[in-house]
N, C-alpha and C. Protein backbone atom coordinates (compact mmCIF):
# COMPACT_ATOMS: atom_id res chain seq x y z
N UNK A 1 -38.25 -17.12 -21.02
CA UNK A 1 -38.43 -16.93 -19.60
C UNK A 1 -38.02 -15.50 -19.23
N UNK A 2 -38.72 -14.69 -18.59
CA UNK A 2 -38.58 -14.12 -18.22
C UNK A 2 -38.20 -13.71 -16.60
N UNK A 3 -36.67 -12.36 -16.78
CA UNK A 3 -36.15 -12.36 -15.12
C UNK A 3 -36.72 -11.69 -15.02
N UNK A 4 -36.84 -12.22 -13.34
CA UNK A 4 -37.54 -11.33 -12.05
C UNK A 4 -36.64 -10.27 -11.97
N UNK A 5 -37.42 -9.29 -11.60
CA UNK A 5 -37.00 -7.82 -11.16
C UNK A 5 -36.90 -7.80 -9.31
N UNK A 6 -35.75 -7.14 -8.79
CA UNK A 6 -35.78 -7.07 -7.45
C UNK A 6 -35.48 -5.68 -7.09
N UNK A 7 -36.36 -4.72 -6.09
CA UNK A 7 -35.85 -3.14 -6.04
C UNK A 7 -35.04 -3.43 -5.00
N UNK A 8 -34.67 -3.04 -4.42
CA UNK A 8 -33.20 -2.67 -3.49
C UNK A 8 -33.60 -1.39 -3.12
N UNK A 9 -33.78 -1.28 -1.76
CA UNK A 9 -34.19 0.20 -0.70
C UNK A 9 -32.30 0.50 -0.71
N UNK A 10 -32.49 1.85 -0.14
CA UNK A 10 -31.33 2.27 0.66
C UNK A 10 -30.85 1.34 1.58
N UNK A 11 -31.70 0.96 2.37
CA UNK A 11 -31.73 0.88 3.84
C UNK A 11 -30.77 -0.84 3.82
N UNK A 12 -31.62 -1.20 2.59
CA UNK A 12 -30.76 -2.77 1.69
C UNK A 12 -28.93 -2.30 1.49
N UNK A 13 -29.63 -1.69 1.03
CA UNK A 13 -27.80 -1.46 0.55
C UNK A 13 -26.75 -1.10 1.80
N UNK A 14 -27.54 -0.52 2.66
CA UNK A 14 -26.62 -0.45 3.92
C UNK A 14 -26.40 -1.38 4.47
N UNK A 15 -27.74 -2.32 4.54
CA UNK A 15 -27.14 -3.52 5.31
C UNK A 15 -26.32 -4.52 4.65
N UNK A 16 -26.60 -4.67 3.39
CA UNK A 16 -25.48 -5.27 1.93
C UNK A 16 -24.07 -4.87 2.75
N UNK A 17 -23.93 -3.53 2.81
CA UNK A 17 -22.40 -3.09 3.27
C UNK A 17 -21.67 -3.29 4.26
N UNK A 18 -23.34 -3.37 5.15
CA UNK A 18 -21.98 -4.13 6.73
C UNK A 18 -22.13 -5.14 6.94
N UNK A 19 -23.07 -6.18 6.21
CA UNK A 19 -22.43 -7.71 5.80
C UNK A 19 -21.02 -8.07 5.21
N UNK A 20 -20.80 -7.22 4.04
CA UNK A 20 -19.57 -6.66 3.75
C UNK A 20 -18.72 -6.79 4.01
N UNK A 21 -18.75 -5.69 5.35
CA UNK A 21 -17.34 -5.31 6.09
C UNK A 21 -16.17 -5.87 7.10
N UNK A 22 -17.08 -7.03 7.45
CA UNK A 22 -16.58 -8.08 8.33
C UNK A 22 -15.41 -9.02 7.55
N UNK A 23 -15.79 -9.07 6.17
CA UNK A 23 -15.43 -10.32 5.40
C UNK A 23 -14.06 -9.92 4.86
N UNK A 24 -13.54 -8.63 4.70
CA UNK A 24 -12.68 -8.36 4.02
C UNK A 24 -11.18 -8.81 5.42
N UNK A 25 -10.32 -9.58 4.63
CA UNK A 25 -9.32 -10.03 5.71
C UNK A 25 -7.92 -10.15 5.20
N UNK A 26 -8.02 -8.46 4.72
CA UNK A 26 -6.70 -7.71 4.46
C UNK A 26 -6.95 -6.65 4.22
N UNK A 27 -6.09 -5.39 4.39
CA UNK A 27 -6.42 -3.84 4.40
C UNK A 27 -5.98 -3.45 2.86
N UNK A 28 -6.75 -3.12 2.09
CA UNK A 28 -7.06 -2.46 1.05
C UNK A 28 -6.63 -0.92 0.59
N UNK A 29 -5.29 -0.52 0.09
CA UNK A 29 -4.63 0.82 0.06
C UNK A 29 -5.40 1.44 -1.03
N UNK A 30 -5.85 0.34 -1.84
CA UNK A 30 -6.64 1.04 -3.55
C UNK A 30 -7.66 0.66 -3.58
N UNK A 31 -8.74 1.36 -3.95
CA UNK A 31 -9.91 1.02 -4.85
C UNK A 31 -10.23 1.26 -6.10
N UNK A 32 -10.63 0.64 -6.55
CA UNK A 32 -10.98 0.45 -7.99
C UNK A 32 -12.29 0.10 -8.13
N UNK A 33 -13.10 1.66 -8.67
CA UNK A 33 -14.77 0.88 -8.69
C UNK A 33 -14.82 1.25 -9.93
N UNK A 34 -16.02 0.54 -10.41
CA UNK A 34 -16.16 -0.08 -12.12
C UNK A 34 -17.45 0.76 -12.11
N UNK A 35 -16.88 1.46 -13.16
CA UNK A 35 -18.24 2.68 -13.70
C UNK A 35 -19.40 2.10 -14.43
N UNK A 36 -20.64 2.38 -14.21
CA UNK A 36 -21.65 3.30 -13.00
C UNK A 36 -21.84 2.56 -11.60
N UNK A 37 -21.80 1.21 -11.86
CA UNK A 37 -22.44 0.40 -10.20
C UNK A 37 -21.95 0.32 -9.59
N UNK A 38 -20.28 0.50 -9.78
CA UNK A 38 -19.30 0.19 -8.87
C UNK A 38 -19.22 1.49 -8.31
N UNK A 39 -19.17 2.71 -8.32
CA UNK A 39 -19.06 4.15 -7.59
C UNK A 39 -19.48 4.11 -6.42
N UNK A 40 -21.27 4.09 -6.39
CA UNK A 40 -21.68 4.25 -4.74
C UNK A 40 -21.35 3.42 -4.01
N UNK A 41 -21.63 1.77 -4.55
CA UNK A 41 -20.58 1.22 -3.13
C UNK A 41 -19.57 1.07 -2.70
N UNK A 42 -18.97 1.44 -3.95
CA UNK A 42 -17.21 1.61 -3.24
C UNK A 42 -16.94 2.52 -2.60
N UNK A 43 -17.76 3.85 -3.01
CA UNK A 43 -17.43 5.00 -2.03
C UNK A 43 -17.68 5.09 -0.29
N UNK A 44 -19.30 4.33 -0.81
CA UNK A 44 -20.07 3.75 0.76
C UNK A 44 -18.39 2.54 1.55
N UNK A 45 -18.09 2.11 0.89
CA UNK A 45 -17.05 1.19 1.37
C UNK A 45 -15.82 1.54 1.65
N UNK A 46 -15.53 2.48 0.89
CA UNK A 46 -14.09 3.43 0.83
C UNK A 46 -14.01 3.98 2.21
N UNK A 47 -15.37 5.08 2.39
CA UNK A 47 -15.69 5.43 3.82
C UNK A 47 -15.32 4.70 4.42
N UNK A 48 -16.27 3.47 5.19
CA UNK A 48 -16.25 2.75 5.95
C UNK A 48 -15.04 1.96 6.78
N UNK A 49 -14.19 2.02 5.69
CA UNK A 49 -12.65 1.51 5.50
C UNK A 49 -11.63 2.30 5.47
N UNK A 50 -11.68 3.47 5.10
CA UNK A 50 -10.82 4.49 5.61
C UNK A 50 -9.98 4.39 4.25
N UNK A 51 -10.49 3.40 2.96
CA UNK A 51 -9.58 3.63 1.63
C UNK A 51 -9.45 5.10 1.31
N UNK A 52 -8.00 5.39 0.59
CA UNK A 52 -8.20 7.38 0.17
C UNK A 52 -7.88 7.02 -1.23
N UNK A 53 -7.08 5.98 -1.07
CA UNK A 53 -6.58 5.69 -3.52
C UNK A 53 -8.21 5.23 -3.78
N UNK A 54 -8.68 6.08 -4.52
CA UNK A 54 -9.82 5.72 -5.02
C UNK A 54 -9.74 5.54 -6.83
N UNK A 55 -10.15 4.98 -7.57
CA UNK A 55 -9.90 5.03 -9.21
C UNK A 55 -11.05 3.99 -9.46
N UNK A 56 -11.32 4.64 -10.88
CA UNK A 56 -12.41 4.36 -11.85
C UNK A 56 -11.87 3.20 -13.15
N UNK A 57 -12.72 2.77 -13.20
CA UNK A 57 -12.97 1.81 -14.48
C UNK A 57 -13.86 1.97 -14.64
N UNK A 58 -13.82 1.99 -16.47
CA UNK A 58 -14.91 1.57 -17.37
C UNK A 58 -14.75 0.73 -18.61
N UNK A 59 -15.30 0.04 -18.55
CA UNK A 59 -14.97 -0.96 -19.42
C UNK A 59 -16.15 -1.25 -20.65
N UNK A 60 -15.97 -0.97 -22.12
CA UNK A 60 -16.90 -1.38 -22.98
C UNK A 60 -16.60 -2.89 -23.61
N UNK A 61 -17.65 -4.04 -24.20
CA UNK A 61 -17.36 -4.82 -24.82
C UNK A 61 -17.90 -4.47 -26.62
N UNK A 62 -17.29 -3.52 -27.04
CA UNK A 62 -17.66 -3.14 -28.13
C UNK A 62 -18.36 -4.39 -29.44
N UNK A 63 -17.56 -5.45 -29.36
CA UNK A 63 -18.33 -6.06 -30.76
C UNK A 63 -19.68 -7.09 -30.19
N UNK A 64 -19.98 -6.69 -28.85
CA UNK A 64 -21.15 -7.18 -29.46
C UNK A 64 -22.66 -6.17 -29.78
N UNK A 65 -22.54 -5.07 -30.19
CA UNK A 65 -23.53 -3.93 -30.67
C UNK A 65 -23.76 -4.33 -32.24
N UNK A 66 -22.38 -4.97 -32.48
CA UNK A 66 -22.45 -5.92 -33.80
C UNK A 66 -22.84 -6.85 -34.42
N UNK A 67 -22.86 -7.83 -33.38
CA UNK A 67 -23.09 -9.62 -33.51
C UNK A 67 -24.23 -10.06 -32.60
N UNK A 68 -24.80 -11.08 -32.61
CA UNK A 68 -25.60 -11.06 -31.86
C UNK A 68 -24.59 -12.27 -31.15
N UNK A 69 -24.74 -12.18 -29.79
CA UNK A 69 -23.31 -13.40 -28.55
C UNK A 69 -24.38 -14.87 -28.81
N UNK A 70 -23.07 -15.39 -28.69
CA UNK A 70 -23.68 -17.20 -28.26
C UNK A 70 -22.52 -16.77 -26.99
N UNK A 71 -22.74 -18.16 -26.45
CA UNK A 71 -22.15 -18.45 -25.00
C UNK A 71 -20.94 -18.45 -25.50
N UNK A 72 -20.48 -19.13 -26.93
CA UNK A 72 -18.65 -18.93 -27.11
C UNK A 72 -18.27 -17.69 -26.77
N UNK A 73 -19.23 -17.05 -27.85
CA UNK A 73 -18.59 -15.96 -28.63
C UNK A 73 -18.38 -14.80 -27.55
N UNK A 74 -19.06 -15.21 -25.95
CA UNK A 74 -18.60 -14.10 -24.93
C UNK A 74 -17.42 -14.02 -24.65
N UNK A 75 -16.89 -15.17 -25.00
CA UNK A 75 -15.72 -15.94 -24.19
C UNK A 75 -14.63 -14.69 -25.38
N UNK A 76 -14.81 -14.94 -26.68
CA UNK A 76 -13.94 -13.79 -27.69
C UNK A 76 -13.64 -12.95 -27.55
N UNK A 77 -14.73 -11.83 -26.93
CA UNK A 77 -14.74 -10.31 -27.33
C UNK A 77 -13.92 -9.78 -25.99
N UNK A 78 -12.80 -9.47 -26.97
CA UNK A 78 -12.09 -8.30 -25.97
C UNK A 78 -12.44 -7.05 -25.63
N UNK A 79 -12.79 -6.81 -24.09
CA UNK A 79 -12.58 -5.77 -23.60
C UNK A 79 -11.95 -4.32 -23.79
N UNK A 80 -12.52 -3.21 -23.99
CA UNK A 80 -11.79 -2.28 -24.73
C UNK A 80 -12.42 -1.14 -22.89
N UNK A 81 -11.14 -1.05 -22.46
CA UNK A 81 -10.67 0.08 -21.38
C UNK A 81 -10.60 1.47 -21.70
N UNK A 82 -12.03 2.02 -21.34
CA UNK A 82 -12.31 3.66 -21.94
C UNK A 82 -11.38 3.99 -20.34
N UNK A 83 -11.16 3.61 -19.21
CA UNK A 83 -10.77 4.74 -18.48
C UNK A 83 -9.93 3.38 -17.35
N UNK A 84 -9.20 3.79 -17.09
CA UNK A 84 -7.88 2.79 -16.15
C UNK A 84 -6.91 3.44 -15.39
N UNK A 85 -6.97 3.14 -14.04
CA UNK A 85 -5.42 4.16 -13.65
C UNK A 85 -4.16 3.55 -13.93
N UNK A 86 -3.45 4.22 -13.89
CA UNK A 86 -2.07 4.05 -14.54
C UNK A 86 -1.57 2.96 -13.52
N UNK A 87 -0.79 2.09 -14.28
CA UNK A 87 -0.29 0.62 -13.33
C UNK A 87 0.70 1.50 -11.65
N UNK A 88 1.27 2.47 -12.07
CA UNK A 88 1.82 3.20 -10.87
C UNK A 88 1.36 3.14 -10.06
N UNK A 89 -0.65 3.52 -9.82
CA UNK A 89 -1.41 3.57 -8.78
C UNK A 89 -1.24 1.88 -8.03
N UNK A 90 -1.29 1.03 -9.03
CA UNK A 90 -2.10 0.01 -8.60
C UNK A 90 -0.89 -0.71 -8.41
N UNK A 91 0.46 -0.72 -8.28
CA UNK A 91 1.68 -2.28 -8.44
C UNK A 91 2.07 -1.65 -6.82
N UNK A 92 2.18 -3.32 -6.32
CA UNK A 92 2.50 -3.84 -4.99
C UNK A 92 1.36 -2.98 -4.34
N UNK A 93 0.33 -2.90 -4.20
CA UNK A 93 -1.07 -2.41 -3.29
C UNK A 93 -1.87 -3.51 -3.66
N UNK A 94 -2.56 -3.53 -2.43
CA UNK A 94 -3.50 -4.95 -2.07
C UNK A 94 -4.91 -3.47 -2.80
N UNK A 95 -5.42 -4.30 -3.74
CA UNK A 95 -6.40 -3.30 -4.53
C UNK A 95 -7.53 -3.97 -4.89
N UNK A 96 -8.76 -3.66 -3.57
CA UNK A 96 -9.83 -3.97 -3.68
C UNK A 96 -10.92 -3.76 -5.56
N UNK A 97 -11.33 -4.26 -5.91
CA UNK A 97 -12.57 -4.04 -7.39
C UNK A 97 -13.47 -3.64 -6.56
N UNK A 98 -14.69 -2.96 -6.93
CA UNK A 98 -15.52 -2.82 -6.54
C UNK A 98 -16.72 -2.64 -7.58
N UNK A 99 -17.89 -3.45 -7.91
CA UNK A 99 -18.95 -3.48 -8.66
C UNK A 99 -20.23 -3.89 -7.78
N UNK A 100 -21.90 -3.09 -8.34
CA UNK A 100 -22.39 -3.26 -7.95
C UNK A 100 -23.34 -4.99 -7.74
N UNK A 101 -22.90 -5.56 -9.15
CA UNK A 101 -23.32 -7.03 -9.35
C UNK A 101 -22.02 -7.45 -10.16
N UNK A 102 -22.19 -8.90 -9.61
CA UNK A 102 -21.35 -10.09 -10.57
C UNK A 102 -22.59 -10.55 -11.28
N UNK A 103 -22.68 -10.64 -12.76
CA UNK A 103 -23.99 -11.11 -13.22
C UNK A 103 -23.23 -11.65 -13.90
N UNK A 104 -22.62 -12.06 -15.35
CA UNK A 104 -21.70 -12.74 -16.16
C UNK A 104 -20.05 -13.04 -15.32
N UNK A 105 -19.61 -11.65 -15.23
CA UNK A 105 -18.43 -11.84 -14.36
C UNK A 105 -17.31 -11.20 -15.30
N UNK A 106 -17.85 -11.02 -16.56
CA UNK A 106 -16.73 -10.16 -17.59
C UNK A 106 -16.33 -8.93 -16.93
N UNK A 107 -16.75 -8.36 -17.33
CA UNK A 107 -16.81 -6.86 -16.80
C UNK A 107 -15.30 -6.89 -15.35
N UNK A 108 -16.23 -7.55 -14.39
CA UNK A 108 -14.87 -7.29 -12.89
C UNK A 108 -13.93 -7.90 -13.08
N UNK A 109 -13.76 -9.48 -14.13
CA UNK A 109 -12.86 -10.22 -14.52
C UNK A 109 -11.84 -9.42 -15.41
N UNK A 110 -11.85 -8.66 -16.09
CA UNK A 110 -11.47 -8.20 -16.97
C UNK A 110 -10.53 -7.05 -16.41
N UNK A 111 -11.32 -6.10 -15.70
CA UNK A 111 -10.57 -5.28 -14.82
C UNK A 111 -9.55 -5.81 -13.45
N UNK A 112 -9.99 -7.25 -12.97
CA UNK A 112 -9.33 -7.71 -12.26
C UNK A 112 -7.69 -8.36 -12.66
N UNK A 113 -7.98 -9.37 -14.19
CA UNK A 113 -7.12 -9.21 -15.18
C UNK A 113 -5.63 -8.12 -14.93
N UNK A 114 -6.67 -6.78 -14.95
CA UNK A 114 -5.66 -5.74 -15.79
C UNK A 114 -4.86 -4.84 -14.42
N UNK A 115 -5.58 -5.08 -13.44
CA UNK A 115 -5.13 -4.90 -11.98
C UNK A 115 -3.88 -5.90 -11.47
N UNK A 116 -3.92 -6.84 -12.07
CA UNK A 116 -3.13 -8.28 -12.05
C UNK A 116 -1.92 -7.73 -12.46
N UNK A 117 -1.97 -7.56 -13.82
CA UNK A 117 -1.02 -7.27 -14.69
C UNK A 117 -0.08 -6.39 -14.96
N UNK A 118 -0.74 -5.15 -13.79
CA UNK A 118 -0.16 -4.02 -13.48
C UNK A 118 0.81 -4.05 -12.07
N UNK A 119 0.51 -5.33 -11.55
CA UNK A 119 1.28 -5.88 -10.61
C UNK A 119 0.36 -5.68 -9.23
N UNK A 120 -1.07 -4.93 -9.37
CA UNK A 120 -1.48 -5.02 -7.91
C UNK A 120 -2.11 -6.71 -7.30
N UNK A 121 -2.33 -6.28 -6.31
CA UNK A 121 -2.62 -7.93 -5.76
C UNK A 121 -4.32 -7.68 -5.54
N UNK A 122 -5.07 -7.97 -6.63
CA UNK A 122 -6.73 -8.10 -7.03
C UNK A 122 -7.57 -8.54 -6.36
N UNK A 123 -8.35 -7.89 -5.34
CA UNK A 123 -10.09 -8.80 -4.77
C UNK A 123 -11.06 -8.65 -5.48
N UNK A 124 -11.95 -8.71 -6.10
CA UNK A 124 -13.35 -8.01 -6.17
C UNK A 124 -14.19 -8.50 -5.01
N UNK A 125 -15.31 -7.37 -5.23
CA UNK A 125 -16.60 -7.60 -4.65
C UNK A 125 -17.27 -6.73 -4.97
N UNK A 126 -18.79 -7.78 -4.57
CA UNK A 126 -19.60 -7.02 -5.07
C UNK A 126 -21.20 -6.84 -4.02
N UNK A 127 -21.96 -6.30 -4.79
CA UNK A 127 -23.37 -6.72 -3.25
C UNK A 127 -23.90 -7.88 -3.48
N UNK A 128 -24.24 -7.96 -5.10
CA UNK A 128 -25.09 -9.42 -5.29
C UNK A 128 -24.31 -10.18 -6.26
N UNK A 129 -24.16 -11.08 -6.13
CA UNK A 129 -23.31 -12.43 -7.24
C UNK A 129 -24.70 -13.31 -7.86
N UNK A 130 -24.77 -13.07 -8.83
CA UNK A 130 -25.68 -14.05 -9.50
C UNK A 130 -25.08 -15.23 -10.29
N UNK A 131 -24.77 -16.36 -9.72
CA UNK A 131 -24.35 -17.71 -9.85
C UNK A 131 -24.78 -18.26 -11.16
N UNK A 132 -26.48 -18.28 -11.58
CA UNK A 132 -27.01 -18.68 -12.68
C UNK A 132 -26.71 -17.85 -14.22
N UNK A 133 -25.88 -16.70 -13.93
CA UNK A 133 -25.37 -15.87 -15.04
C UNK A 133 -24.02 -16.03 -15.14
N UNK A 134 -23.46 -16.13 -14.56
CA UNK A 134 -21.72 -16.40 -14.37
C UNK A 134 -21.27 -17.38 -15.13
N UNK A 135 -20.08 -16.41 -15.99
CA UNK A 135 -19.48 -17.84 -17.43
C UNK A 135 -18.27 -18.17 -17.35
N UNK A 136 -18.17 -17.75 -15.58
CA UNK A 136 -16.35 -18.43 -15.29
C UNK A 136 -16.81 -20.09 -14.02
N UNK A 137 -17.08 -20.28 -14.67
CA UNK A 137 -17.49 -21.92 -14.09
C UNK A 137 -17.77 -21.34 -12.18
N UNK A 138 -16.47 -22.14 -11.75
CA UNK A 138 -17.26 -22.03 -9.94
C UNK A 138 -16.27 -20.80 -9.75
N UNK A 139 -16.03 -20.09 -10.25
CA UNK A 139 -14.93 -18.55 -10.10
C UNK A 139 -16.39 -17.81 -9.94
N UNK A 140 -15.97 -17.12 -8.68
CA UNK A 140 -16.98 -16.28 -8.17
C UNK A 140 -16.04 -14.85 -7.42
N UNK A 141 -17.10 -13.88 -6.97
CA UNK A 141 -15.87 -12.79 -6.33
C UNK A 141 -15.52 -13.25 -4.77
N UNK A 142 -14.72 -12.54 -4.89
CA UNK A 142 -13.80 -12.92 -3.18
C UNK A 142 -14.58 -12.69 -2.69
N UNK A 143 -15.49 -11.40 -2.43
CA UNK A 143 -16.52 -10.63 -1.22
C UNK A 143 -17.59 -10.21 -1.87
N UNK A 144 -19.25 -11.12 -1.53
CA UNK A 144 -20.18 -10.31 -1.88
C UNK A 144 -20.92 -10.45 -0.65
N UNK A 145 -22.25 -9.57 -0.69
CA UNK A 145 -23.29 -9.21 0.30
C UNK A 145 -24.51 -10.99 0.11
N UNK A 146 -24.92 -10.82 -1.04
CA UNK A 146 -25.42 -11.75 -1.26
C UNK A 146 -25.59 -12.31 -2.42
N UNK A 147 -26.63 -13.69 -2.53
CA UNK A 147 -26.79 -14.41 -4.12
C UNK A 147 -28.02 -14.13 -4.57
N UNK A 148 -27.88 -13.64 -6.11
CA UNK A 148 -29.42 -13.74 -6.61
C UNK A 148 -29.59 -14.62 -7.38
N UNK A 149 -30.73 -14.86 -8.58
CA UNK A 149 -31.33 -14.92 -9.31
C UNK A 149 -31.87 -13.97 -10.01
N UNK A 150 -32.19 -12.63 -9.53
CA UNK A 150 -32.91 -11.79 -10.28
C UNK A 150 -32.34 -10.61 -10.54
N UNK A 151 -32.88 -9.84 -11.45
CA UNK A 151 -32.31 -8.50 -11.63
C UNK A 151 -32.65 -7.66 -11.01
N UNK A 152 -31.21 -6.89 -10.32
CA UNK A 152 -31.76 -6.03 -8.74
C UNK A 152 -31.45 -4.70 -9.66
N UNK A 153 -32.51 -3.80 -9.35
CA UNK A 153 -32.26 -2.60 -9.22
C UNK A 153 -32.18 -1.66 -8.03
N UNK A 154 -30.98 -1.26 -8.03
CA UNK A 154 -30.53 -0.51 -6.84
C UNK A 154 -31.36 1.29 -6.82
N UNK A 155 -30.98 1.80 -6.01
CA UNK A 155 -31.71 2.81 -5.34
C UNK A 155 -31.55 3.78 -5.96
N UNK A 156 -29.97 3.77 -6.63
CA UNK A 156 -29.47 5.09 -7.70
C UNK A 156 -30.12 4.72 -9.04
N UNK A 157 -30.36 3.75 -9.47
CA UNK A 157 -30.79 3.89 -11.32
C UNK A 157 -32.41 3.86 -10.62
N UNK A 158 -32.96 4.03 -9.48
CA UNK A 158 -34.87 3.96 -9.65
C UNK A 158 -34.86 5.74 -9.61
N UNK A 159 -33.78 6.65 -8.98
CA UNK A 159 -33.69 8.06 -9.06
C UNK A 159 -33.19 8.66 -10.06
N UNK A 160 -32.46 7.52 -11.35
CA UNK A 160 -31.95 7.97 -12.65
C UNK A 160 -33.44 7.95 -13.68
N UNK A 161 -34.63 7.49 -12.98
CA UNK A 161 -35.86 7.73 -13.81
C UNK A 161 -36.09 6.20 -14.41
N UNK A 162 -35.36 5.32 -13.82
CA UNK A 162 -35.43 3.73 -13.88
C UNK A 162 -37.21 3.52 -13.68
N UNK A 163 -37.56 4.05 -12.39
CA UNK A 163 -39.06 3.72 -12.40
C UNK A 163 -39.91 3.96 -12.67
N UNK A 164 -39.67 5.57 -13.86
CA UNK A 164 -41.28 5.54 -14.52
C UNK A 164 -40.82 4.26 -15.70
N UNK A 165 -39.59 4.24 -16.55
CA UNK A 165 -39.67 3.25 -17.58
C UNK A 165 -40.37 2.06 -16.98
N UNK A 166 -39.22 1.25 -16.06
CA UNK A 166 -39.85 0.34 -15.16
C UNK A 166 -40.77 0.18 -15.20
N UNK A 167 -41.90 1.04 -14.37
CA UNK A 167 -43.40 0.74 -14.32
C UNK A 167 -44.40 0.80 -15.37
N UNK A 168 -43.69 1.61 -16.25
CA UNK A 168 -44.64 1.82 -17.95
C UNK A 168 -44.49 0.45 -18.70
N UNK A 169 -43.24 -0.36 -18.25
CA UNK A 169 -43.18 -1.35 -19.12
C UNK A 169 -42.13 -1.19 -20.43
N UNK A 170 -41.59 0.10 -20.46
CA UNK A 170 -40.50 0.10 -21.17
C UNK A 170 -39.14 -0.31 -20.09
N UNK A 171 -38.43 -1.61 -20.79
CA UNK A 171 -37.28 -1.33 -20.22
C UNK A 171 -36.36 -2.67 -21.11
């Protein structure tokens, strides 16, 4: 079976954001957006919110370039943290995640995890939560815009040259 593809205008993503903005119901001293999807809307959100601690994550799941995953074997592979701010930034601050999709849920789980652990007090959100990909049962993020099914491409990867592949049929 093959997923549906969904483009995402600008004009989407703005309104994604001030669906958003209503929902959050505590003030946010940190952000933490998850490198590449998490940047523009956290920044778009950072704005909006008046956040100034801004910090990056990136997170690789290295062994599976190795193995090919079953549904266990997602559950195995540890997370390997190419970039994290130091627990200093993040202990006793209410410290928003920020990603552009929940599609599995590893990825923000993982960084949410390590936000935990560093002692900050963890939200994520995201624009779209895709429910039918998610491998933490009914664990979903605190704050999203909306639910998919399909694979959205946002406005920054169709200007990273997403849509000649896209439309040629490579992708």
């Amino acid at each position: 079976m093959n997923q549906r593809n969904e483009i995402i205008t600008w004009d989407e993503v703005s309104r994604l954001i001030d669906h958003l903005l209503p929902q959050f119901n505590r003030v946010y001293t940190v952000m933490v957006m998850i490198t590449r999807g998490g940047i523009i809307p956290g920044g778009m959100l950072a704005e909006a919110m008046n956040v100034q601690s801004l910090f990056t994550a990136s997170v690789d799941f290295p062994a599976e370039a190795h193995t090919t995953p079953t549904p266990q074997s997602k559950f195995l592979t540890w997370p390997k943290f190419l970039q994290f701010p130091d627990a200093s930034h993040l202990s006793d601050h209410n410290v928003l995640i920020v990603d552009d999709v929940w599609g599995s849920g590893r990825t923000i789980t993982a960084v949410k995890n390590r936000v935990i652990s560093s002692g900050g007090r963890a939200s994520t959100c995201v624009l779209h939560f895709n429910p039918y990909r998610n491998l933490f049962g009914n664990m979903r993020p605190d704050y999203y815009a909306a639910t998919t099914d399909a694979h959205i491409i946002y406005p920054w990867e169709m200007d990273r040259g997403f849509q000649s592949n896209f439309f040629s049929g490579v992708h």
